[in-house]
Protein backbone atom coordinates (compact mmCIF):
# COMPACT_ATOMS: atom_id res chain seq x y z
CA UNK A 1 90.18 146.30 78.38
CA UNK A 2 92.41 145.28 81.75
CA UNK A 3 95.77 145.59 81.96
CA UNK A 4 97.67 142.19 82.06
CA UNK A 5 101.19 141.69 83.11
CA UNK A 6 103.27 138.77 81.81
CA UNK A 7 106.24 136.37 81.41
CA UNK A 8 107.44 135.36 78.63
CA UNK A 9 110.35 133.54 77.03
CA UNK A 10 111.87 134.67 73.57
CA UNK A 11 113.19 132.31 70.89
CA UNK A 12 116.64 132.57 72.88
CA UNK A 13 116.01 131.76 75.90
CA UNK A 14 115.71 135.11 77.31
CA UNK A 15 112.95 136.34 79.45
CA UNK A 16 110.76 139.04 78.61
CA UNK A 17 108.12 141.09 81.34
CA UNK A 18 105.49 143.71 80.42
CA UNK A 19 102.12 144.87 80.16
CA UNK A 20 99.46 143.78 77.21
CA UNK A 21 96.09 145.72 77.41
CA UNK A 22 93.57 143.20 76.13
CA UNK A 23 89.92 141.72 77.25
CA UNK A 24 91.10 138.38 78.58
CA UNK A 25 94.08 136.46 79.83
CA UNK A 26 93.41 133.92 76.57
CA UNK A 27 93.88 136.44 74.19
CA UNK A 28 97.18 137.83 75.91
CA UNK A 29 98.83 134.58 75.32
CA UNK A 30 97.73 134.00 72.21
CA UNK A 31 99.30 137.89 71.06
CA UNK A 32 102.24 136.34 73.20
CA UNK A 33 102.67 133.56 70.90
CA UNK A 34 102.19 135.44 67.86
CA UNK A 35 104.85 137.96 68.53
CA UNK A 36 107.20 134.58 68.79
CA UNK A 37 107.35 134.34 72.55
CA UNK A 38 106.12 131.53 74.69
CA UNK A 39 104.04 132.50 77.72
CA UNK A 40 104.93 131.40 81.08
CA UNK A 41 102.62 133.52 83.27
CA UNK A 42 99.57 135.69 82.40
CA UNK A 43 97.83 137.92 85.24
CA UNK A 44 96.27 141.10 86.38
CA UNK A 45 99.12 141.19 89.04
CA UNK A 46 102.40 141.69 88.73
CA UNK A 47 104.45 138.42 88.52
CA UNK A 48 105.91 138.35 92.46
CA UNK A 49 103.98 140.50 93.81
CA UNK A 50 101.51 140.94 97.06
CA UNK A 51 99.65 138.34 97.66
CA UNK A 52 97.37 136.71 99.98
CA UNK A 53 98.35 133.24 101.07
CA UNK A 54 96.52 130.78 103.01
CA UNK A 55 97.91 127.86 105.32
CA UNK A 56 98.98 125.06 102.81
CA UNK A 57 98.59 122.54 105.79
CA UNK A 58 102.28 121.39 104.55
CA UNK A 59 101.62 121.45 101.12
CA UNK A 60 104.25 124.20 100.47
CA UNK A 61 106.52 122.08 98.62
CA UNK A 62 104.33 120.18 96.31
CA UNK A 63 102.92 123.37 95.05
CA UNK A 64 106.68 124.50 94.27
CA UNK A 65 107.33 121.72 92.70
CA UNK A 66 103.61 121.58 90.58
CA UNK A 67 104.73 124.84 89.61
CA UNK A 68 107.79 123.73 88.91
CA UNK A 69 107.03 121.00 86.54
CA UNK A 70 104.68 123.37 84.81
CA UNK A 71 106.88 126.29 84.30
CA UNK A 72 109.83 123.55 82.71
CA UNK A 73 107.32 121.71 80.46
CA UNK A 74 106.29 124.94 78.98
CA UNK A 75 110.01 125.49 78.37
CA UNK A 76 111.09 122.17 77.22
CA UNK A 77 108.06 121.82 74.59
CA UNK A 78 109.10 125.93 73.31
CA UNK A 79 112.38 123.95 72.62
CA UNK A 80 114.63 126.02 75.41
CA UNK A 81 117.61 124.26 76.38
CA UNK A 82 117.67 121.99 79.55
CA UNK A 83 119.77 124.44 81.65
CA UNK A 84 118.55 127.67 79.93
CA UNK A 85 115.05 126.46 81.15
CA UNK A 86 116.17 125.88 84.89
CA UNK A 87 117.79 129.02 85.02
CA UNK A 88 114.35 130.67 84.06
CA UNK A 89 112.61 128.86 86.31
CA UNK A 90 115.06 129.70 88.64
CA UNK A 91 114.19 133.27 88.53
CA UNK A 92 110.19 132.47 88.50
CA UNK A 93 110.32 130.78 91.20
CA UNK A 94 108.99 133.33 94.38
CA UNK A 95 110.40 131.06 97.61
CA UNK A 96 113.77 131.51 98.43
CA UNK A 97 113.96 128.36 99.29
CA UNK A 98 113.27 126.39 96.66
CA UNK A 99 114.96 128.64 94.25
CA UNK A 100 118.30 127.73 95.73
CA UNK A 101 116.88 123.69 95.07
CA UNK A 102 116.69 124.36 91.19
CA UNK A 103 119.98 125.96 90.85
CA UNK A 104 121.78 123.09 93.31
CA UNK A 105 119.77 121.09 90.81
CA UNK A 106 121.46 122.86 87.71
CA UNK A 107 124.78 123.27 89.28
CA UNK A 108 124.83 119.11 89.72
CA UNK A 109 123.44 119.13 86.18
CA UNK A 110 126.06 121.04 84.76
CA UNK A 111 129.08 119.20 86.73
CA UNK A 112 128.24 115.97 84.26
CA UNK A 113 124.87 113.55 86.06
CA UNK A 114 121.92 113.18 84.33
CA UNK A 115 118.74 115.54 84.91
CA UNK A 116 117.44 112.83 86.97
CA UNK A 117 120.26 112.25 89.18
CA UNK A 118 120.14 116.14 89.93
CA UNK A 119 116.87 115.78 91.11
CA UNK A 120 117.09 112.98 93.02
CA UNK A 121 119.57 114.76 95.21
CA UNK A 122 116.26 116.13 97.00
CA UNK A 123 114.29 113.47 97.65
CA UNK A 124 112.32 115.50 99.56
CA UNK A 125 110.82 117.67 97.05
CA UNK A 126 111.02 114.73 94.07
CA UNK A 127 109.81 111.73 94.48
CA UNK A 128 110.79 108.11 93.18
CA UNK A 129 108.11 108.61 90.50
CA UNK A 130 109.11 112.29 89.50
CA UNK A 131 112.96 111.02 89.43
CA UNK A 132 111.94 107.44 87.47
CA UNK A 133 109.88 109.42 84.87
CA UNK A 134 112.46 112.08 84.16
CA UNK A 135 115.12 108.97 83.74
CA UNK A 136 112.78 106.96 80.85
CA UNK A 137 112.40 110.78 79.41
CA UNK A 138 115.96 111.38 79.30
CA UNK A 139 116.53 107.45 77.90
CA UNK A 140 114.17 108.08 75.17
CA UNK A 141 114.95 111.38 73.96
CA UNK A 142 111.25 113.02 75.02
CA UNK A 143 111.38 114.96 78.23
CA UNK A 144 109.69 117.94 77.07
CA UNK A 145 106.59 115.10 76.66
CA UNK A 146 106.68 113.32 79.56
CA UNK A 147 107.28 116.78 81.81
CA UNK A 148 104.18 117.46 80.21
CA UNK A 149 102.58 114.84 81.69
CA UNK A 150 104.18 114.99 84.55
CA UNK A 151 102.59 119.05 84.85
CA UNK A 152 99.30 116.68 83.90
CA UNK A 153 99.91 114.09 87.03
CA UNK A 154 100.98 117.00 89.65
CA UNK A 155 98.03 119.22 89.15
CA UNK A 156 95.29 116.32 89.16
CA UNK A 157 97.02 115.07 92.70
CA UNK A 158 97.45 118.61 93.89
CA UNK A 159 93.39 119.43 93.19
CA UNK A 160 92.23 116.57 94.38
CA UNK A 161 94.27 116.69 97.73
CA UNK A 162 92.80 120.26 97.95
CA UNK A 163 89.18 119.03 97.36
CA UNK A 164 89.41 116.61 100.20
CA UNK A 165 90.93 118.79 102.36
CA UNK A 166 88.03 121.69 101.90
CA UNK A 167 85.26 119.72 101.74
CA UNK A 168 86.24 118.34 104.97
CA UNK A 169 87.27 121.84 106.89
CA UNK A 170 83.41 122.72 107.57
CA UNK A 171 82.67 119.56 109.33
CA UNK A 172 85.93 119.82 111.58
CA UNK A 173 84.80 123.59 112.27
CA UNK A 174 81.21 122.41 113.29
CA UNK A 175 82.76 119.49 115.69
CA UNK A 176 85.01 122.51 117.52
CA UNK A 177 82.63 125.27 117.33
CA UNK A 178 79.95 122.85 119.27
CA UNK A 179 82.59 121.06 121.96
CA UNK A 180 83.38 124.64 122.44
CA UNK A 181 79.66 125.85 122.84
CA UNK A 182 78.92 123.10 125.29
CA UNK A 183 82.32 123.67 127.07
CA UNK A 184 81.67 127.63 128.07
CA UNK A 185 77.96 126.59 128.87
CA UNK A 186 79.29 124.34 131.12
CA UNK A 187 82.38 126.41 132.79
CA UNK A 188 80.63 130.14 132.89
CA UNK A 189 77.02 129.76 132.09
CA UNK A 190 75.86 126.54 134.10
CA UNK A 191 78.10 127.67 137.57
CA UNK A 192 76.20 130.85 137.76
CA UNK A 193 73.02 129.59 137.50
CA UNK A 194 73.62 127.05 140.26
CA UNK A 195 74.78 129.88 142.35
CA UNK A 196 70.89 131.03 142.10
CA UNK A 197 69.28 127.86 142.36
CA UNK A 198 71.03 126.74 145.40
CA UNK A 199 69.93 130.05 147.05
CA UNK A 200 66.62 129.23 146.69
CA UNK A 201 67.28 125.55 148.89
CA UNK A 202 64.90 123.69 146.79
CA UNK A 203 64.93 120.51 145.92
CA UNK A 204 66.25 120.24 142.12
CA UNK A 205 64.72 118.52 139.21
CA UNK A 206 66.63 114.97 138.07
CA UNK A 207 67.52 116.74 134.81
CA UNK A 208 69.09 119.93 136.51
CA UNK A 209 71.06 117.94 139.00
CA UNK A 210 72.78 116.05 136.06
CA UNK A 211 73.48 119.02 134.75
CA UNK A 212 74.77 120.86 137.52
CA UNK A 213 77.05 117.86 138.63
CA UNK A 214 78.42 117.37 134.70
CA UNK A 215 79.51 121.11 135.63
CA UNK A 216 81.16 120.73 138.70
CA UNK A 217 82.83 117.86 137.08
CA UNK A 218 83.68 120.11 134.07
CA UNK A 219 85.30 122.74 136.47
CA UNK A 220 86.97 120.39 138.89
CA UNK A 221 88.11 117.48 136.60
CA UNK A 222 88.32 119.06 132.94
CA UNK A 223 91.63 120.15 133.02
CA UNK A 224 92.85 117.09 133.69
CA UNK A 225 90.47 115.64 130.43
CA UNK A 226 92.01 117.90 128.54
CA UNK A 227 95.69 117.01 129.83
CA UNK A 228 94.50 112.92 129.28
CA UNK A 229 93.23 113.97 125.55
CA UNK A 230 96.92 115.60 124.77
CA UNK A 231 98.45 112.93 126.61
CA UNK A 232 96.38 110.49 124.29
CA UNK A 233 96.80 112.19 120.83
CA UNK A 234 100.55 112.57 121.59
CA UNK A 235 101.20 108.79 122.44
CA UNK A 236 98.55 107.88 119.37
CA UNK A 237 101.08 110.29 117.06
CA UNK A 238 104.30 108.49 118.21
CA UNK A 239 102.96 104.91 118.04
CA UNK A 240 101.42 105.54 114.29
CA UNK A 241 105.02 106.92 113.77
CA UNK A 242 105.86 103.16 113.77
CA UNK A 243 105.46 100.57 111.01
CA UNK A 244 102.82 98.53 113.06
CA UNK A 245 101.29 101.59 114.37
CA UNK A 246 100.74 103.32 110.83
CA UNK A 247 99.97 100.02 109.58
CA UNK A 248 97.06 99.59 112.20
CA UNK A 249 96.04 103.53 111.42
CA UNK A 250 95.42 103.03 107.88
CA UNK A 251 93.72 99.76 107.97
CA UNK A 252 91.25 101.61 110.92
CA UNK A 253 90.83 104.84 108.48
CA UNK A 254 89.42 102.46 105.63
CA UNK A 255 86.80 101.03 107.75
CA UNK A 256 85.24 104.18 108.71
CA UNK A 257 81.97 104.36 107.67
CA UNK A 258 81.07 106.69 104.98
CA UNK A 259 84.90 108.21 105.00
CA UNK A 260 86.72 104.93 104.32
CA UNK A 261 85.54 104.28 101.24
CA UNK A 262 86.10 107.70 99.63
CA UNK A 263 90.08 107.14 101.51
CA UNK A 264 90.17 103.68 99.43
CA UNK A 265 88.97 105.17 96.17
CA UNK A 266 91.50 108.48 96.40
CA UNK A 267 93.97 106.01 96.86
CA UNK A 268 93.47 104.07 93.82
CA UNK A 269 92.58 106.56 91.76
CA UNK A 270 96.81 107.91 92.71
CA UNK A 271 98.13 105.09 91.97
CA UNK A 272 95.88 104.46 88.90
CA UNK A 273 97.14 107.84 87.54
CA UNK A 274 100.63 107.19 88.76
CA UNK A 275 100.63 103.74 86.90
CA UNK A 276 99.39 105.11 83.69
CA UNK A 277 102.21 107.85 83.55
CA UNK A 278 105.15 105.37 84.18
CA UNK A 279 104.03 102.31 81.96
CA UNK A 280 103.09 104.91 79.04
CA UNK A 281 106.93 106.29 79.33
CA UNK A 282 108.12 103.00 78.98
CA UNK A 283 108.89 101.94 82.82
CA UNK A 284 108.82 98.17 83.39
CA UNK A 285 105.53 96.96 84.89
CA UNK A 286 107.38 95.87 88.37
CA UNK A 287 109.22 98.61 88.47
CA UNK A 288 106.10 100.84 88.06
CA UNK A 289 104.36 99.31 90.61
CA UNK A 290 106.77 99.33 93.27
CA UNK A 291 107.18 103.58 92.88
CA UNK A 292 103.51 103.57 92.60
CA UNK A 293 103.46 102.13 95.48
CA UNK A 294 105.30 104.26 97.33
CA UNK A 295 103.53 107.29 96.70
CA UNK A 296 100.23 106.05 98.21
CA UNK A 297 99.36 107.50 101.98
CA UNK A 298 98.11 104.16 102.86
CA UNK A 299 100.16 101.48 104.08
CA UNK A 300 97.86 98.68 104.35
CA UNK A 301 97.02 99.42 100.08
CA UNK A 302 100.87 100.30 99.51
CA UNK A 303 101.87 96.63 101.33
CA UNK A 304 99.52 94.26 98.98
CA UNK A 305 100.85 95.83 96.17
CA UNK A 306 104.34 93.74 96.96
CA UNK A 307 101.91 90.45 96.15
CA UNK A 308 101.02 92.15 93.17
CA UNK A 309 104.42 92.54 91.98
CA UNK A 310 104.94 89.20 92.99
CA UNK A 311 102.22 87.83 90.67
CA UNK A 312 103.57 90.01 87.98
CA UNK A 313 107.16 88.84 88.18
CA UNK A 314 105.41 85.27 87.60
CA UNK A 315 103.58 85.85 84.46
CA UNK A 316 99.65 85.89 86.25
CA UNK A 317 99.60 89.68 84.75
CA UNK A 318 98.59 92.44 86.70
CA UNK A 319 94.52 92.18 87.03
CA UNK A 320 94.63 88.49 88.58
CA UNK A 321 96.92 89.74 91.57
CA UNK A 322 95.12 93.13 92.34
CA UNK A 323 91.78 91.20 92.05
CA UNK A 324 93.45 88.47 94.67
CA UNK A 325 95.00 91.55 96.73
CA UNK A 326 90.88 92.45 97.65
CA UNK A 327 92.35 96.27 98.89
CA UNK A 328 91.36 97.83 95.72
CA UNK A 329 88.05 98.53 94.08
CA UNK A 330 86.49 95.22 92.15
CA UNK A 331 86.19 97.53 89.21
CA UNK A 332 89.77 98.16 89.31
CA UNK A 333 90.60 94.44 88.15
CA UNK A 334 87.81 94.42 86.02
CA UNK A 335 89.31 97.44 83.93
CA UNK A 336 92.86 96.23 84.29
CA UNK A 337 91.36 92.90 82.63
CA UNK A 338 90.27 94.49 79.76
CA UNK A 339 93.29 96.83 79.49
CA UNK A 340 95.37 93.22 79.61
CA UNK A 341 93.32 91.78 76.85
CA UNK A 342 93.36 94.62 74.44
CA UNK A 343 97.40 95.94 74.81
CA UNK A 344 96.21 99.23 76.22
CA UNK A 345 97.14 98.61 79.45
CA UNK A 346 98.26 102.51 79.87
CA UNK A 347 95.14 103.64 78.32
CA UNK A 348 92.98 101.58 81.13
CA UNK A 349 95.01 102.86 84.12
CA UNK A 350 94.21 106.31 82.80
CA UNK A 351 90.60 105.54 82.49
CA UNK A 352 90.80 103.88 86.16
CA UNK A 353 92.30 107.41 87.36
CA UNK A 354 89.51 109.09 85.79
CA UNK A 355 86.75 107.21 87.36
CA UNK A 356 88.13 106.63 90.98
CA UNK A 357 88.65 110.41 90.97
CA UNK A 358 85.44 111.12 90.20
CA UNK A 359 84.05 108.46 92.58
CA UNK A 360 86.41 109.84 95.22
CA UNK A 361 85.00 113.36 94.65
CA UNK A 362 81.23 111.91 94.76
CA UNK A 363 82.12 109.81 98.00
CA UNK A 364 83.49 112.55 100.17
CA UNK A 365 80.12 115.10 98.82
CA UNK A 366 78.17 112.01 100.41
CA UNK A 367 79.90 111.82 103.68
CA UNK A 368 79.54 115.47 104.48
CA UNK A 369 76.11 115.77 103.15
CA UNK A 370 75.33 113.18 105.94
CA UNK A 371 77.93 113.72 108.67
CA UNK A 372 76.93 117.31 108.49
CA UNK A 373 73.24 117.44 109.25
CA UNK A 374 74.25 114.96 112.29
CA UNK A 375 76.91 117.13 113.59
CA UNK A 376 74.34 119.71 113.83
CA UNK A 377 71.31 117.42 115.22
CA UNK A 378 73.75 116.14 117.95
CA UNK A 379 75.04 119.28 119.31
CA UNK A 380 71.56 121.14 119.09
CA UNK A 381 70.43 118.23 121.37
CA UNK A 382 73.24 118.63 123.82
CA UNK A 383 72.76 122.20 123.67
CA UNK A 384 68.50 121.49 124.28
CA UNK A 385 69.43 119.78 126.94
CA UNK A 386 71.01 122.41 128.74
CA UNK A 387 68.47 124.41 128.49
CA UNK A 388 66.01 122.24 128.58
CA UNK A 389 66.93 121.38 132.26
CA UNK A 390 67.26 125.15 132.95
CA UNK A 391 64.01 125.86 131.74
CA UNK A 392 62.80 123.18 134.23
CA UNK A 393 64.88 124.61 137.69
CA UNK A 394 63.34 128.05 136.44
CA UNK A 395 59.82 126.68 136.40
CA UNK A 396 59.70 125.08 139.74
CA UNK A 397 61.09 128.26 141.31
CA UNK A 398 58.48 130.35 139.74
CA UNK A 399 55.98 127.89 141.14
CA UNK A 400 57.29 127.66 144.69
CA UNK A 401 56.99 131.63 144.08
CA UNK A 402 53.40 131.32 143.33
């Protein structure tokens, strides 16, 4: 048996820590809940201790608040009050910074606004969905639910964001690791054979002379490429900063072969999922769209929604006016159709999220099981080539030798 350590909360409100010697992490929680306590973390490691992080590439603040949203549904549903539960999570909560969030968010709480107008005093952490949902909760008496589905909305985004992001790392490594391959051959390796060849004053093969000019080049000139590149990706930063600029970014991004489509199908399948949490908590249609809307990373999607809304606000539904909108899926419209037709219009949207993020997940293992296999079939031509026109310098000096 391993030792586990856990959280708990008692029946009130107070939080218990200890050690449970049992096989797995299942059973702990379920001795948890028989002893009348409600689980809140379960682990070989001490809660807030030593541990390994890696780069979040800025996702630091969506996994405080998926953690967050998980540690206050579990809460809510074990019936701890509102402000008893933030005060927990308060103290479960590891970053300083964000700790001092949920009690700014209490102390608001406590001097008379709503829970959702305590959150929305950090928009930066909650977005116009998180705020909206926590508002129609709070209207209709069921926040422990719809945090619950909020935990349920936050960890779906959160692993698929993740998935894209590591199934793309090891085709970004093998773009670097070749530039850089080529680049040293063509700094250190390539000067020093010149040295030798030019001792010999014979006359060089075509293939070696390219060669040996791309490296003079390379040593003369490359600084100043690489000064042009920064130059470049600085100016391209700035100018996608702007509305026209990000506008022109996103609609380039979605016709990338390969990668565009798996961008167009992530999207939807967010703002499928977002949809089906708002409209199943009892936000207005328009009013859904528009925050779904302004969660997506794409621009050019996020701007034909405003048609959408349009066609909404005059009674064409919502499948006619995605259909017409032509940025999303065909199969999108085709499910919203039915969803229109049979009253389940939540249901469908959470069916949609299902299958676009399945699709998304299939579309990006496509891309890099292509784009891979080139990367490597491109650079271990350049590298041929290099050596390749080596080999040939070395073979006429042997035979001028002979």
């Amino acid at each position: 048996m391993a030792a586990f350590h856990f959280k708990a909360v008692a029946s009130d409100g107070r939080l218990r820590t200890g050690v449970v010697h049992a096989p797995t992490e299942r059973q702990v929680a379920a001795e948890l809940r028989r002893q009348g306590l409600t689980p809140v973390y379960v682990g070989l490691r001490p809660p807030g201790g030593f541990s390994l992080r890696l780069p979040s590439f800025g996702g630091r603040r969506r996994k405080d608040v998926l953690l967050f949203t998980q540690e206050l549904s579990t809460l809510l549903n074990a019936g701890v009050p509102l402000d008893r539960a933030l005060s927990i999570t308060a103290e479960l909560t590891e970053r300083s910074e964000f700790r001092q969030v949920v009690l700014n968010v209490l102390r608001v709480l406590k001097g008379g606004r709503s829970f959702a107008d305590s959150l929305a005093v950090h928009p930066e952490y909650f977005s116009d969905l998180y705020v909206n949902m926590v508002r129609a909760g709070e209207a209709s008496g069921a926040l422990a639910p719809v945090f619950e589905r909020l935990a349920a909305f936050e960890q779906t985004r959160d692993d698929l964001r993740n998935y894209l992001i590591s199934s793309l790392i090891y085709p970004a490594l093998l773009v670097l690791v070749g530039l850089a391959s080529i680049l040293v051959l063509m700094y250190f390796v390539v000067p020093r054979f010149a040295a030798v060849f030019e001792q010999s004053h014979l006359a060089m093969p075509a293939p070696t002379r390219v060669m040996l000019e791309t490296s003079r080049f390379v040593q003369n000139y490359g600084w100043i490429g690489i000064l042009a590149a920064l130059v470049a990706w600085a100016g391209l930063r700035a100018w996608v900063a702007t509305p026209a600029g990000r506008l022109w970014w996103d609609s380039f991004r979605l016709r990338l072969p390969g990668l565009g489509e798996a961008l167009r199908k992530a999207e939807t399948a967010r703002f499928a999922a977002a949809m089906a949490t708002l409209i199943a908590h009892g936000v207005p249609l328009v009013q859904s769209i528009g925050i779904a809307g302004a969660i997506l990373n794409n621009r050019r999607m996020a701007r034909s929604l405003d048609g959408v809304a349009q066609g909404v606000k005059r009674g064409e539904g919502i499948a006619g006016p995605l259909k017409r909108a032509g940025e999303f899926p065909p199969l999108a419209g085709h499910l919203l159709t039915v969803g229109e037709e049979t009253g389940r219009l939540d249901e469908m949207f959470a069916r949609m999220a299902e299958i676009y993020d399945a699709e998304t997940r299939a579309s990006i293992k496509r891309f890099t099981s292509l784009f891979e296999p080139l990367i490597i079939l491109v650079m271990g031509v350049l590298v041929g080539v290099l050596i390749l026109s080596m080999l040939l310098a070395i073979t006429s000096i042997n035979e001028v030798a002979v």
